[in-house]
N, C-alpha and C. Protein backbone atom coordinates (compact mmCIF):
# COMPACT_ATOMS: atom_id res chain seq x y z
N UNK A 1 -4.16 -51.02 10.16
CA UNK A 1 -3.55 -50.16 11.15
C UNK A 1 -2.35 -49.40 10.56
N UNK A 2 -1.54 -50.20 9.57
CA UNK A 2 -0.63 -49.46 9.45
C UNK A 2 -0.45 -48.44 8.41
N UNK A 3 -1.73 -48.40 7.45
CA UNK A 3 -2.60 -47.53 6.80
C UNK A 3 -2.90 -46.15 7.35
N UNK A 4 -3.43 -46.71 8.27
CA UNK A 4 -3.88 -45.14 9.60
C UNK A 4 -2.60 -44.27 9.87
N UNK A 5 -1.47 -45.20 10.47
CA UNK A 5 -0.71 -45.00 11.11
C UNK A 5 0.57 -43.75 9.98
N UNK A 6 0.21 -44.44 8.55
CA UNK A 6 0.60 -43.30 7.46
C UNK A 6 0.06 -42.61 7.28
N UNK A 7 -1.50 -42.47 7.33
CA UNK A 7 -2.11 -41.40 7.15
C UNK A 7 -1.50 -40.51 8.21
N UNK A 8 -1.55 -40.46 9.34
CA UNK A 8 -1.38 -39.76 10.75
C UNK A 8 0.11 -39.11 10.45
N UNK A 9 1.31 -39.48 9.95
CA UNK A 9 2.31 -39.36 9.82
C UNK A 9 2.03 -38.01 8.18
N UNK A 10 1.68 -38.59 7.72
CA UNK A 10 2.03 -37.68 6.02
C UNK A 10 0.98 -36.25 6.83
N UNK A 11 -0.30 -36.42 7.60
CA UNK A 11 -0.63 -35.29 7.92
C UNK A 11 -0.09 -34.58 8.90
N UNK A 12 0.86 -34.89 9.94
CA UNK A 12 1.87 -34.03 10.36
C UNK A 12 3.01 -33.89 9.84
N UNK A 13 3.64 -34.35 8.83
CA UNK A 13 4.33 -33.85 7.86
C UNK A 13 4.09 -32.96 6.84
N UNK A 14 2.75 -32.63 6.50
CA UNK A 14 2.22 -31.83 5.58
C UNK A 14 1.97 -30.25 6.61
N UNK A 15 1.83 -30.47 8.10
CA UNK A 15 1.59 -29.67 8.91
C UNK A 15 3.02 -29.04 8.80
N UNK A 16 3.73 -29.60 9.42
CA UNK A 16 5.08 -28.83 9.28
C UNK A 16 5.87 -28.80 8.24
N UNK A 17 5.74 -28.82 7.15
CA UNK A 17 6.09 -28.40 5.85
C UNK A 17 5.39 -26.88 5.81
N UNK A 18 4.67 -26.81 6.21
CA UNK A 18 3.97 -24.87 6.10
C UNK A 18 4.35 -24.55 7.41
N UNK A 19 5.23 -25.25 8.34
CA UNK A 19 5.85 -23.75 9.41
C UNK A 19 5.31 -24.16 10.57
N UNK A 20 4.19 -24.88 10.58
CA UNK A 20 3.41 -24.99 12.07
C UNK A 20 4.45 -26.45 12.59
N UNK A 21 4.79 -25.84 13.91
CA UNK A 21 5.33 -26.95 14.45
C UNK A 21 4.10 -27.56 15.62
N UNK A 22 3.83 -29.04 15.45
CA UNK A 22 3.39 -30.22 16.15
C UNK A 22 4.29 -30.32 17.44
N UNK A 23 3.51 -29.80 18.55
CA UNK A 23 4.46 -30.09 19.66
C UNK A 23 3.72 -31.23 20.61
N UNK A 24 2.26 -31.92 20.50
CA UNK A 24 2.00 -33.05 21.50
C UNK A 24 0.78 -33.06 20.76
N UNK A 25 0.46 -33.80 20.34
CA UNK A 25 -0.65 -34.68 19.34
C UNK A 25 -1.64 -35.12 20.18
N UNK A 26 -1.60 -35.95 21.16
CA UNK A 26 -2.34 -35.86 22.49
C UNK A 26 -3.12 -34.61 22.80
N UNK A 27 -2.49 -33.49 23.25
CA UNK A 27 -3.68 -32.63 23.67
C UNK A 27 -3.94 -31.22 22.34
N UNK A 28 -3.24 -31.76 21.04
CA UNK A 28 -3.35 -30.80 20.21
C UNK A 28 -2.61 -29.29 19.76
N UNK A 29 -1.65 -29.89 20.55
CA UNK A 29 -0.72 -28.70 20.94
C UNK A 29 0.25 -28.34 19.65
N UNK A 30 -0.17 -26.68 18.80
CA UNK A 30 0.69 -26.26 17.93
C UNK A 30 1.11 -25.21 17.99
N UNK A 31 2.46 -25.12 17.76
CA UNK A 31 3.15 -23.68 17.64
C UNK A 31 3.21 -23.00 16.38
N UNK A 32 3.42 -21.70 16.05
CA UNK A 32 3.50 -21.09 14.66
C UNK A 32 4.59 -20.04 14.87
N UNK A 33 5.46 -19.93 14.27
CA UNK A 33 6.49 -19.06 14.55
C UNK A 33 6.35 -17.69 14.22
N UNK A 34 6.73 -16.74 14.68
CA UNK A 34 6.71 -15.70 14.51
C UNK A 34 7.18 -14.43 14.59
N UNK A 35 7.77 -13.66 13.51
CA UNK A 35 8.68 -12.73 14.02
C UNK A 35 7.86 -11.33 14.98
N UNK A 36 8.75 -11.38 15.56
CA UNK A 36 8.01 -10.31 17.02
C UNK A 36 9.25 -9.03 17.30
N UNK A 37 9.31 -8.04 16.54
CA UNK A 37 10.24 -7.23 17.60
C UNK A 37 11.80 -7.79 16.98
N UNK A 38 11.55 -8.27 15.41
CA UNK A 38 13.17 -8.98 15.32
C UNK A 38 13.15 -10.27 16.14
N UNK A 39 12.56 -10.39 16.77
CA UNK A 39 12.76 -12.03 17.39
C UNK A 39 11.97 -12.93 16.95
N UNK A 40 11.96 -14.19 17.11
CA UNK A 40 11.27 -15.07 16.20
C UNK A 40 10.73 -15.95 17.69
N UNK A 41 9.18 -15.73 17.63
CA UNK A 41 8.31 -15.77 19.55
C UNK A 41 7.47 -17.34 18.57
N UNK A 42 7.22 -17.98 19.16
CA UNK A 42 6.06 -19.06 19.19
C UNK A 42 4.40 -18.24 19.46
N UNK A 43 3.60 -18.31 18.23
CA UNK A 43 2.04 -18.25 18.48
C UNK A 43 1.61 -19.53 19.20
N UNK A 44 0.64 -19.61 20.06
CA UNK A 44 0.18 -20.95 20.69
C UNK A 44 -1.07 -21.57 20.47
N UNK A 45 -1.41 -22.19 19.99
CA UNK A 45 -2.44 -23.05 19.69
C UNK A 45 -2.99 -24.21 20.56
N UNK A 46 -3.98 -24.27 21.58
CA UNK A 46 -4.36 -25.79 21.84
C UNK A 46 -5.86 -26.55 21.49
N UNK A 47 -5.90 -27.35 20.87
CA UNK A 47 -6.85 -28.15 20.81
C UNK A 47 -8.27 -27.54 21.88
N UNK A 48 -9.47 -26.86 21.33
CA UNK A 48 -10.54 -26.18 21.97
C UNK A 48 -10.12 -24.56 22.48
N UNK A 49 -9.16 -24.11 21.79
CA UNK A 49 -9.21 -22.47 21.70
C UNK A 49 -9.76 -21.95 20.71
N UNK A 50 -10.63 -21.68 20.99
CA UNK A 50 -11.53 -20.97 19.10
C UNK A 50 -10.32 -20.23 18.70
N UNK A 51 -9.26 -19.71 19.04
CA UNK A 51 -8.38 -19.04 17.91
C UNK A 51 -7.05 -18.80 18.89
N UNK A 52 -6.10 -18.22 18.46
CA UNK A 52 -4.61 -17.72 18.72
C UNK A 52 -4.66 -16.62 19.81
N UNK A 53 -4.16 -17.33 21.00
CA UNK A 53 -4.17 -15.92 21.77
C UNK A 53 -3.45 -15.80 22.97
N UNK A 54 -2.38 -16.68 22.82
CA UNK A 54 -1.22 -16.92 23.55
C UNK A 54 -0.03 -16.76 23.02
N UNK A 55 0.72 -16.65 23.67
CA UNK A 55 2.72 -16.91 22.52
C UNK A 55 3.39 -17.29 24.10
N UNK A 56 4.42 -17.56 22.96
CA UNK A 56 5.81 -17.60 24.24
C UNK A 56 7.34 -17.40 23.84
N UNK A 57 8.10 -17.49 24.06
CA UNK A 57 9.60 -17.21 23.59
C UNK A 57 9.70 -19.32 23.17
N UNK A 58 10.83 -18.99 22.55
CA UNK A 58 11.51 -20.48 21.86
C UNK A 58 11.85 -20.88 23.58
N UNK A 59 12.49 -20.29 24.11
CA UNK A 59 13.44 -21.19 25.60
C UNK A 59 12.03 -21.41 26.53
N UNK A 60 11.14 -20.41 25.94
CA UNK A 60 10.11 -20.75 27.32
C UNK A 60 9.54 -21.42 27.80
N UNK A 61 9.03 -22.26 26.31
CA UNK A 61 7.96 -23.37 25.96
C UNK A 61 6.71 -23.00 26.60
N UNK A 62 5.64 -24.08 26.57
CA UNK A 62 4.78 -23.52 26.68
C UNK A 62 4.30 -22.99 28.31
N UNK A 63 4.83 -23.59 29.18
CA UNK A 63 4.78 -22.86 30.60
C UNK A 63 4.83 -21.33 30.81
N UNK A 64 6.20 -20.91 29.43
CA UNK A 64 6.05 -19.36 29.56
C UNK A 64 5.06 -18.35 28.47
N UNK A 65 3.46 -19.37 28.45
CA UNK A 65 2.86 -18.63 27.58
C UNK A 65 2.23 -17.22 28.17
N UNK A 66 1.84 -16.37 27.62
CA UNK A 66 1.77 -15.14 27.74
C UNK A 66 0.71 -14.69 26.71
N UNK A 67 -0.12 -13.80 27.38
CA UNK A 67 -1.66 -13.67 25.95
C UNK A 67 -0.93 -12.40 25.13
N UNK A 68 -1.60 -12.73 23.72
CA UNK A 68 -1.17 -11.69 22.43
C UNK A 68 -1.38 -10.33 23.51
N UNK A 69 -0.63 -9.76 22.76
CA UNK A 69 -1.10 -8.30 23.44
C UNK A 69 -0.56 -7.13 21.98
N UNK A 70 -0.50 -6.17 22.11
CA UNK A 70 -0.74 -4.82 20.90
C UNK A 70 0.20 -5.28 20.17
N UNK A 71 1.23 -5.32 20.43
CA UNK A 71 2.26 -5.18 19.68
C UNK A 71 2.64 -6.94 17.92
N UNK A 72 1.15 -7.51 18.68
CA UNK A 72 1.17 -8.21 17.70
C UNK A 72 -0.09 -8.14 17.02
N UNK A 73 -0.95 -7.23 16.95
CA UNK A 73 -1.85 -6.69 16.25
C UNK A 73 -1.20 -5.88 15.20
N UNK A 74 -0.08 -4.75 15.40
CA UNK A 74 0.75 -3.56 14.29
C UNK A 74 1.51 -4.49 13.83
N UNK A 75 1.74 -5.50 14.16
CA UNK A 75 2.77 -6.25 13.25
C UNK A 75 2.67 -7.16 12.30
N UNK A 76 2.94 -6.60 10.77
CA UNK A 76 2.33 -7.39 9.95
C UNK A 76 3.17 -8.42 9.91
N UNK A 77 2.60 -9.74 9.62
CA UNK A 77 3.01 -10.96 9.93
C UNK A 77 4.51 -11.47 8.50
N UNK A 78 5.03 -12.74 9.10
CA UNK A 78 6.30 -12.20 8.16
C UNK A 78 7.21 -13.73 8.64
N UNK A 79 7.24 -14.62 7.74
CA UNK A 79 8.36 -16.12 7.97
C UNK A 79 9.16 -15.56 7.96
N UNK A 80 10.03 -16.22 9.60
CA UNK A 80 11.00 -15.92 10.24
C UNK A 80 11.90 -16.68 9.49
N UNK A 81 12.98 -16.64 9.82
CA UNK A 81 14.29 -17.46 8.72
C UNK A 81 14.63 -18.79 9.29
């Protein structure tokens, strides 16, 4: 068990070492940061979305998700600080 229990740990540590933040392991829930407009918005990810197509602001969490819309199609992508 406590084998597993490192495995499970070094692979969400290896997750957020490249930027993606682990926000509930339970339902699969990941954020990816992203600069938007000079601001730095959360991409949203959940466990059974074939792909990215939500965001939200940092204060919003995920209640204030909101679907991609144009302005993150022209924007070439870019680690926020």
């Amino acid at each position: 068990m406590d084998a597993l229990v490192q495995r499970a740990k070094d692979a969400v540590a290896e997750i957020d070492a490249i930027g993606v933040q682990v926000k509930d392991l339970d339902t699969g829930l990941l954020d990816f940061p992203f600069s938007l407009d000079g601001d730095v918005v959360l991409l949203c990810w959940k466990m059974g979305e074939t792909r990215i197509t939500h965001w939200h602001t940092v204060e919003a969490g995920f209640r204030g998700r909101q679907p991609v819309d144009e302005r993150f199609k022209r924007t070439k992508p870019e680690k926020p600080n």
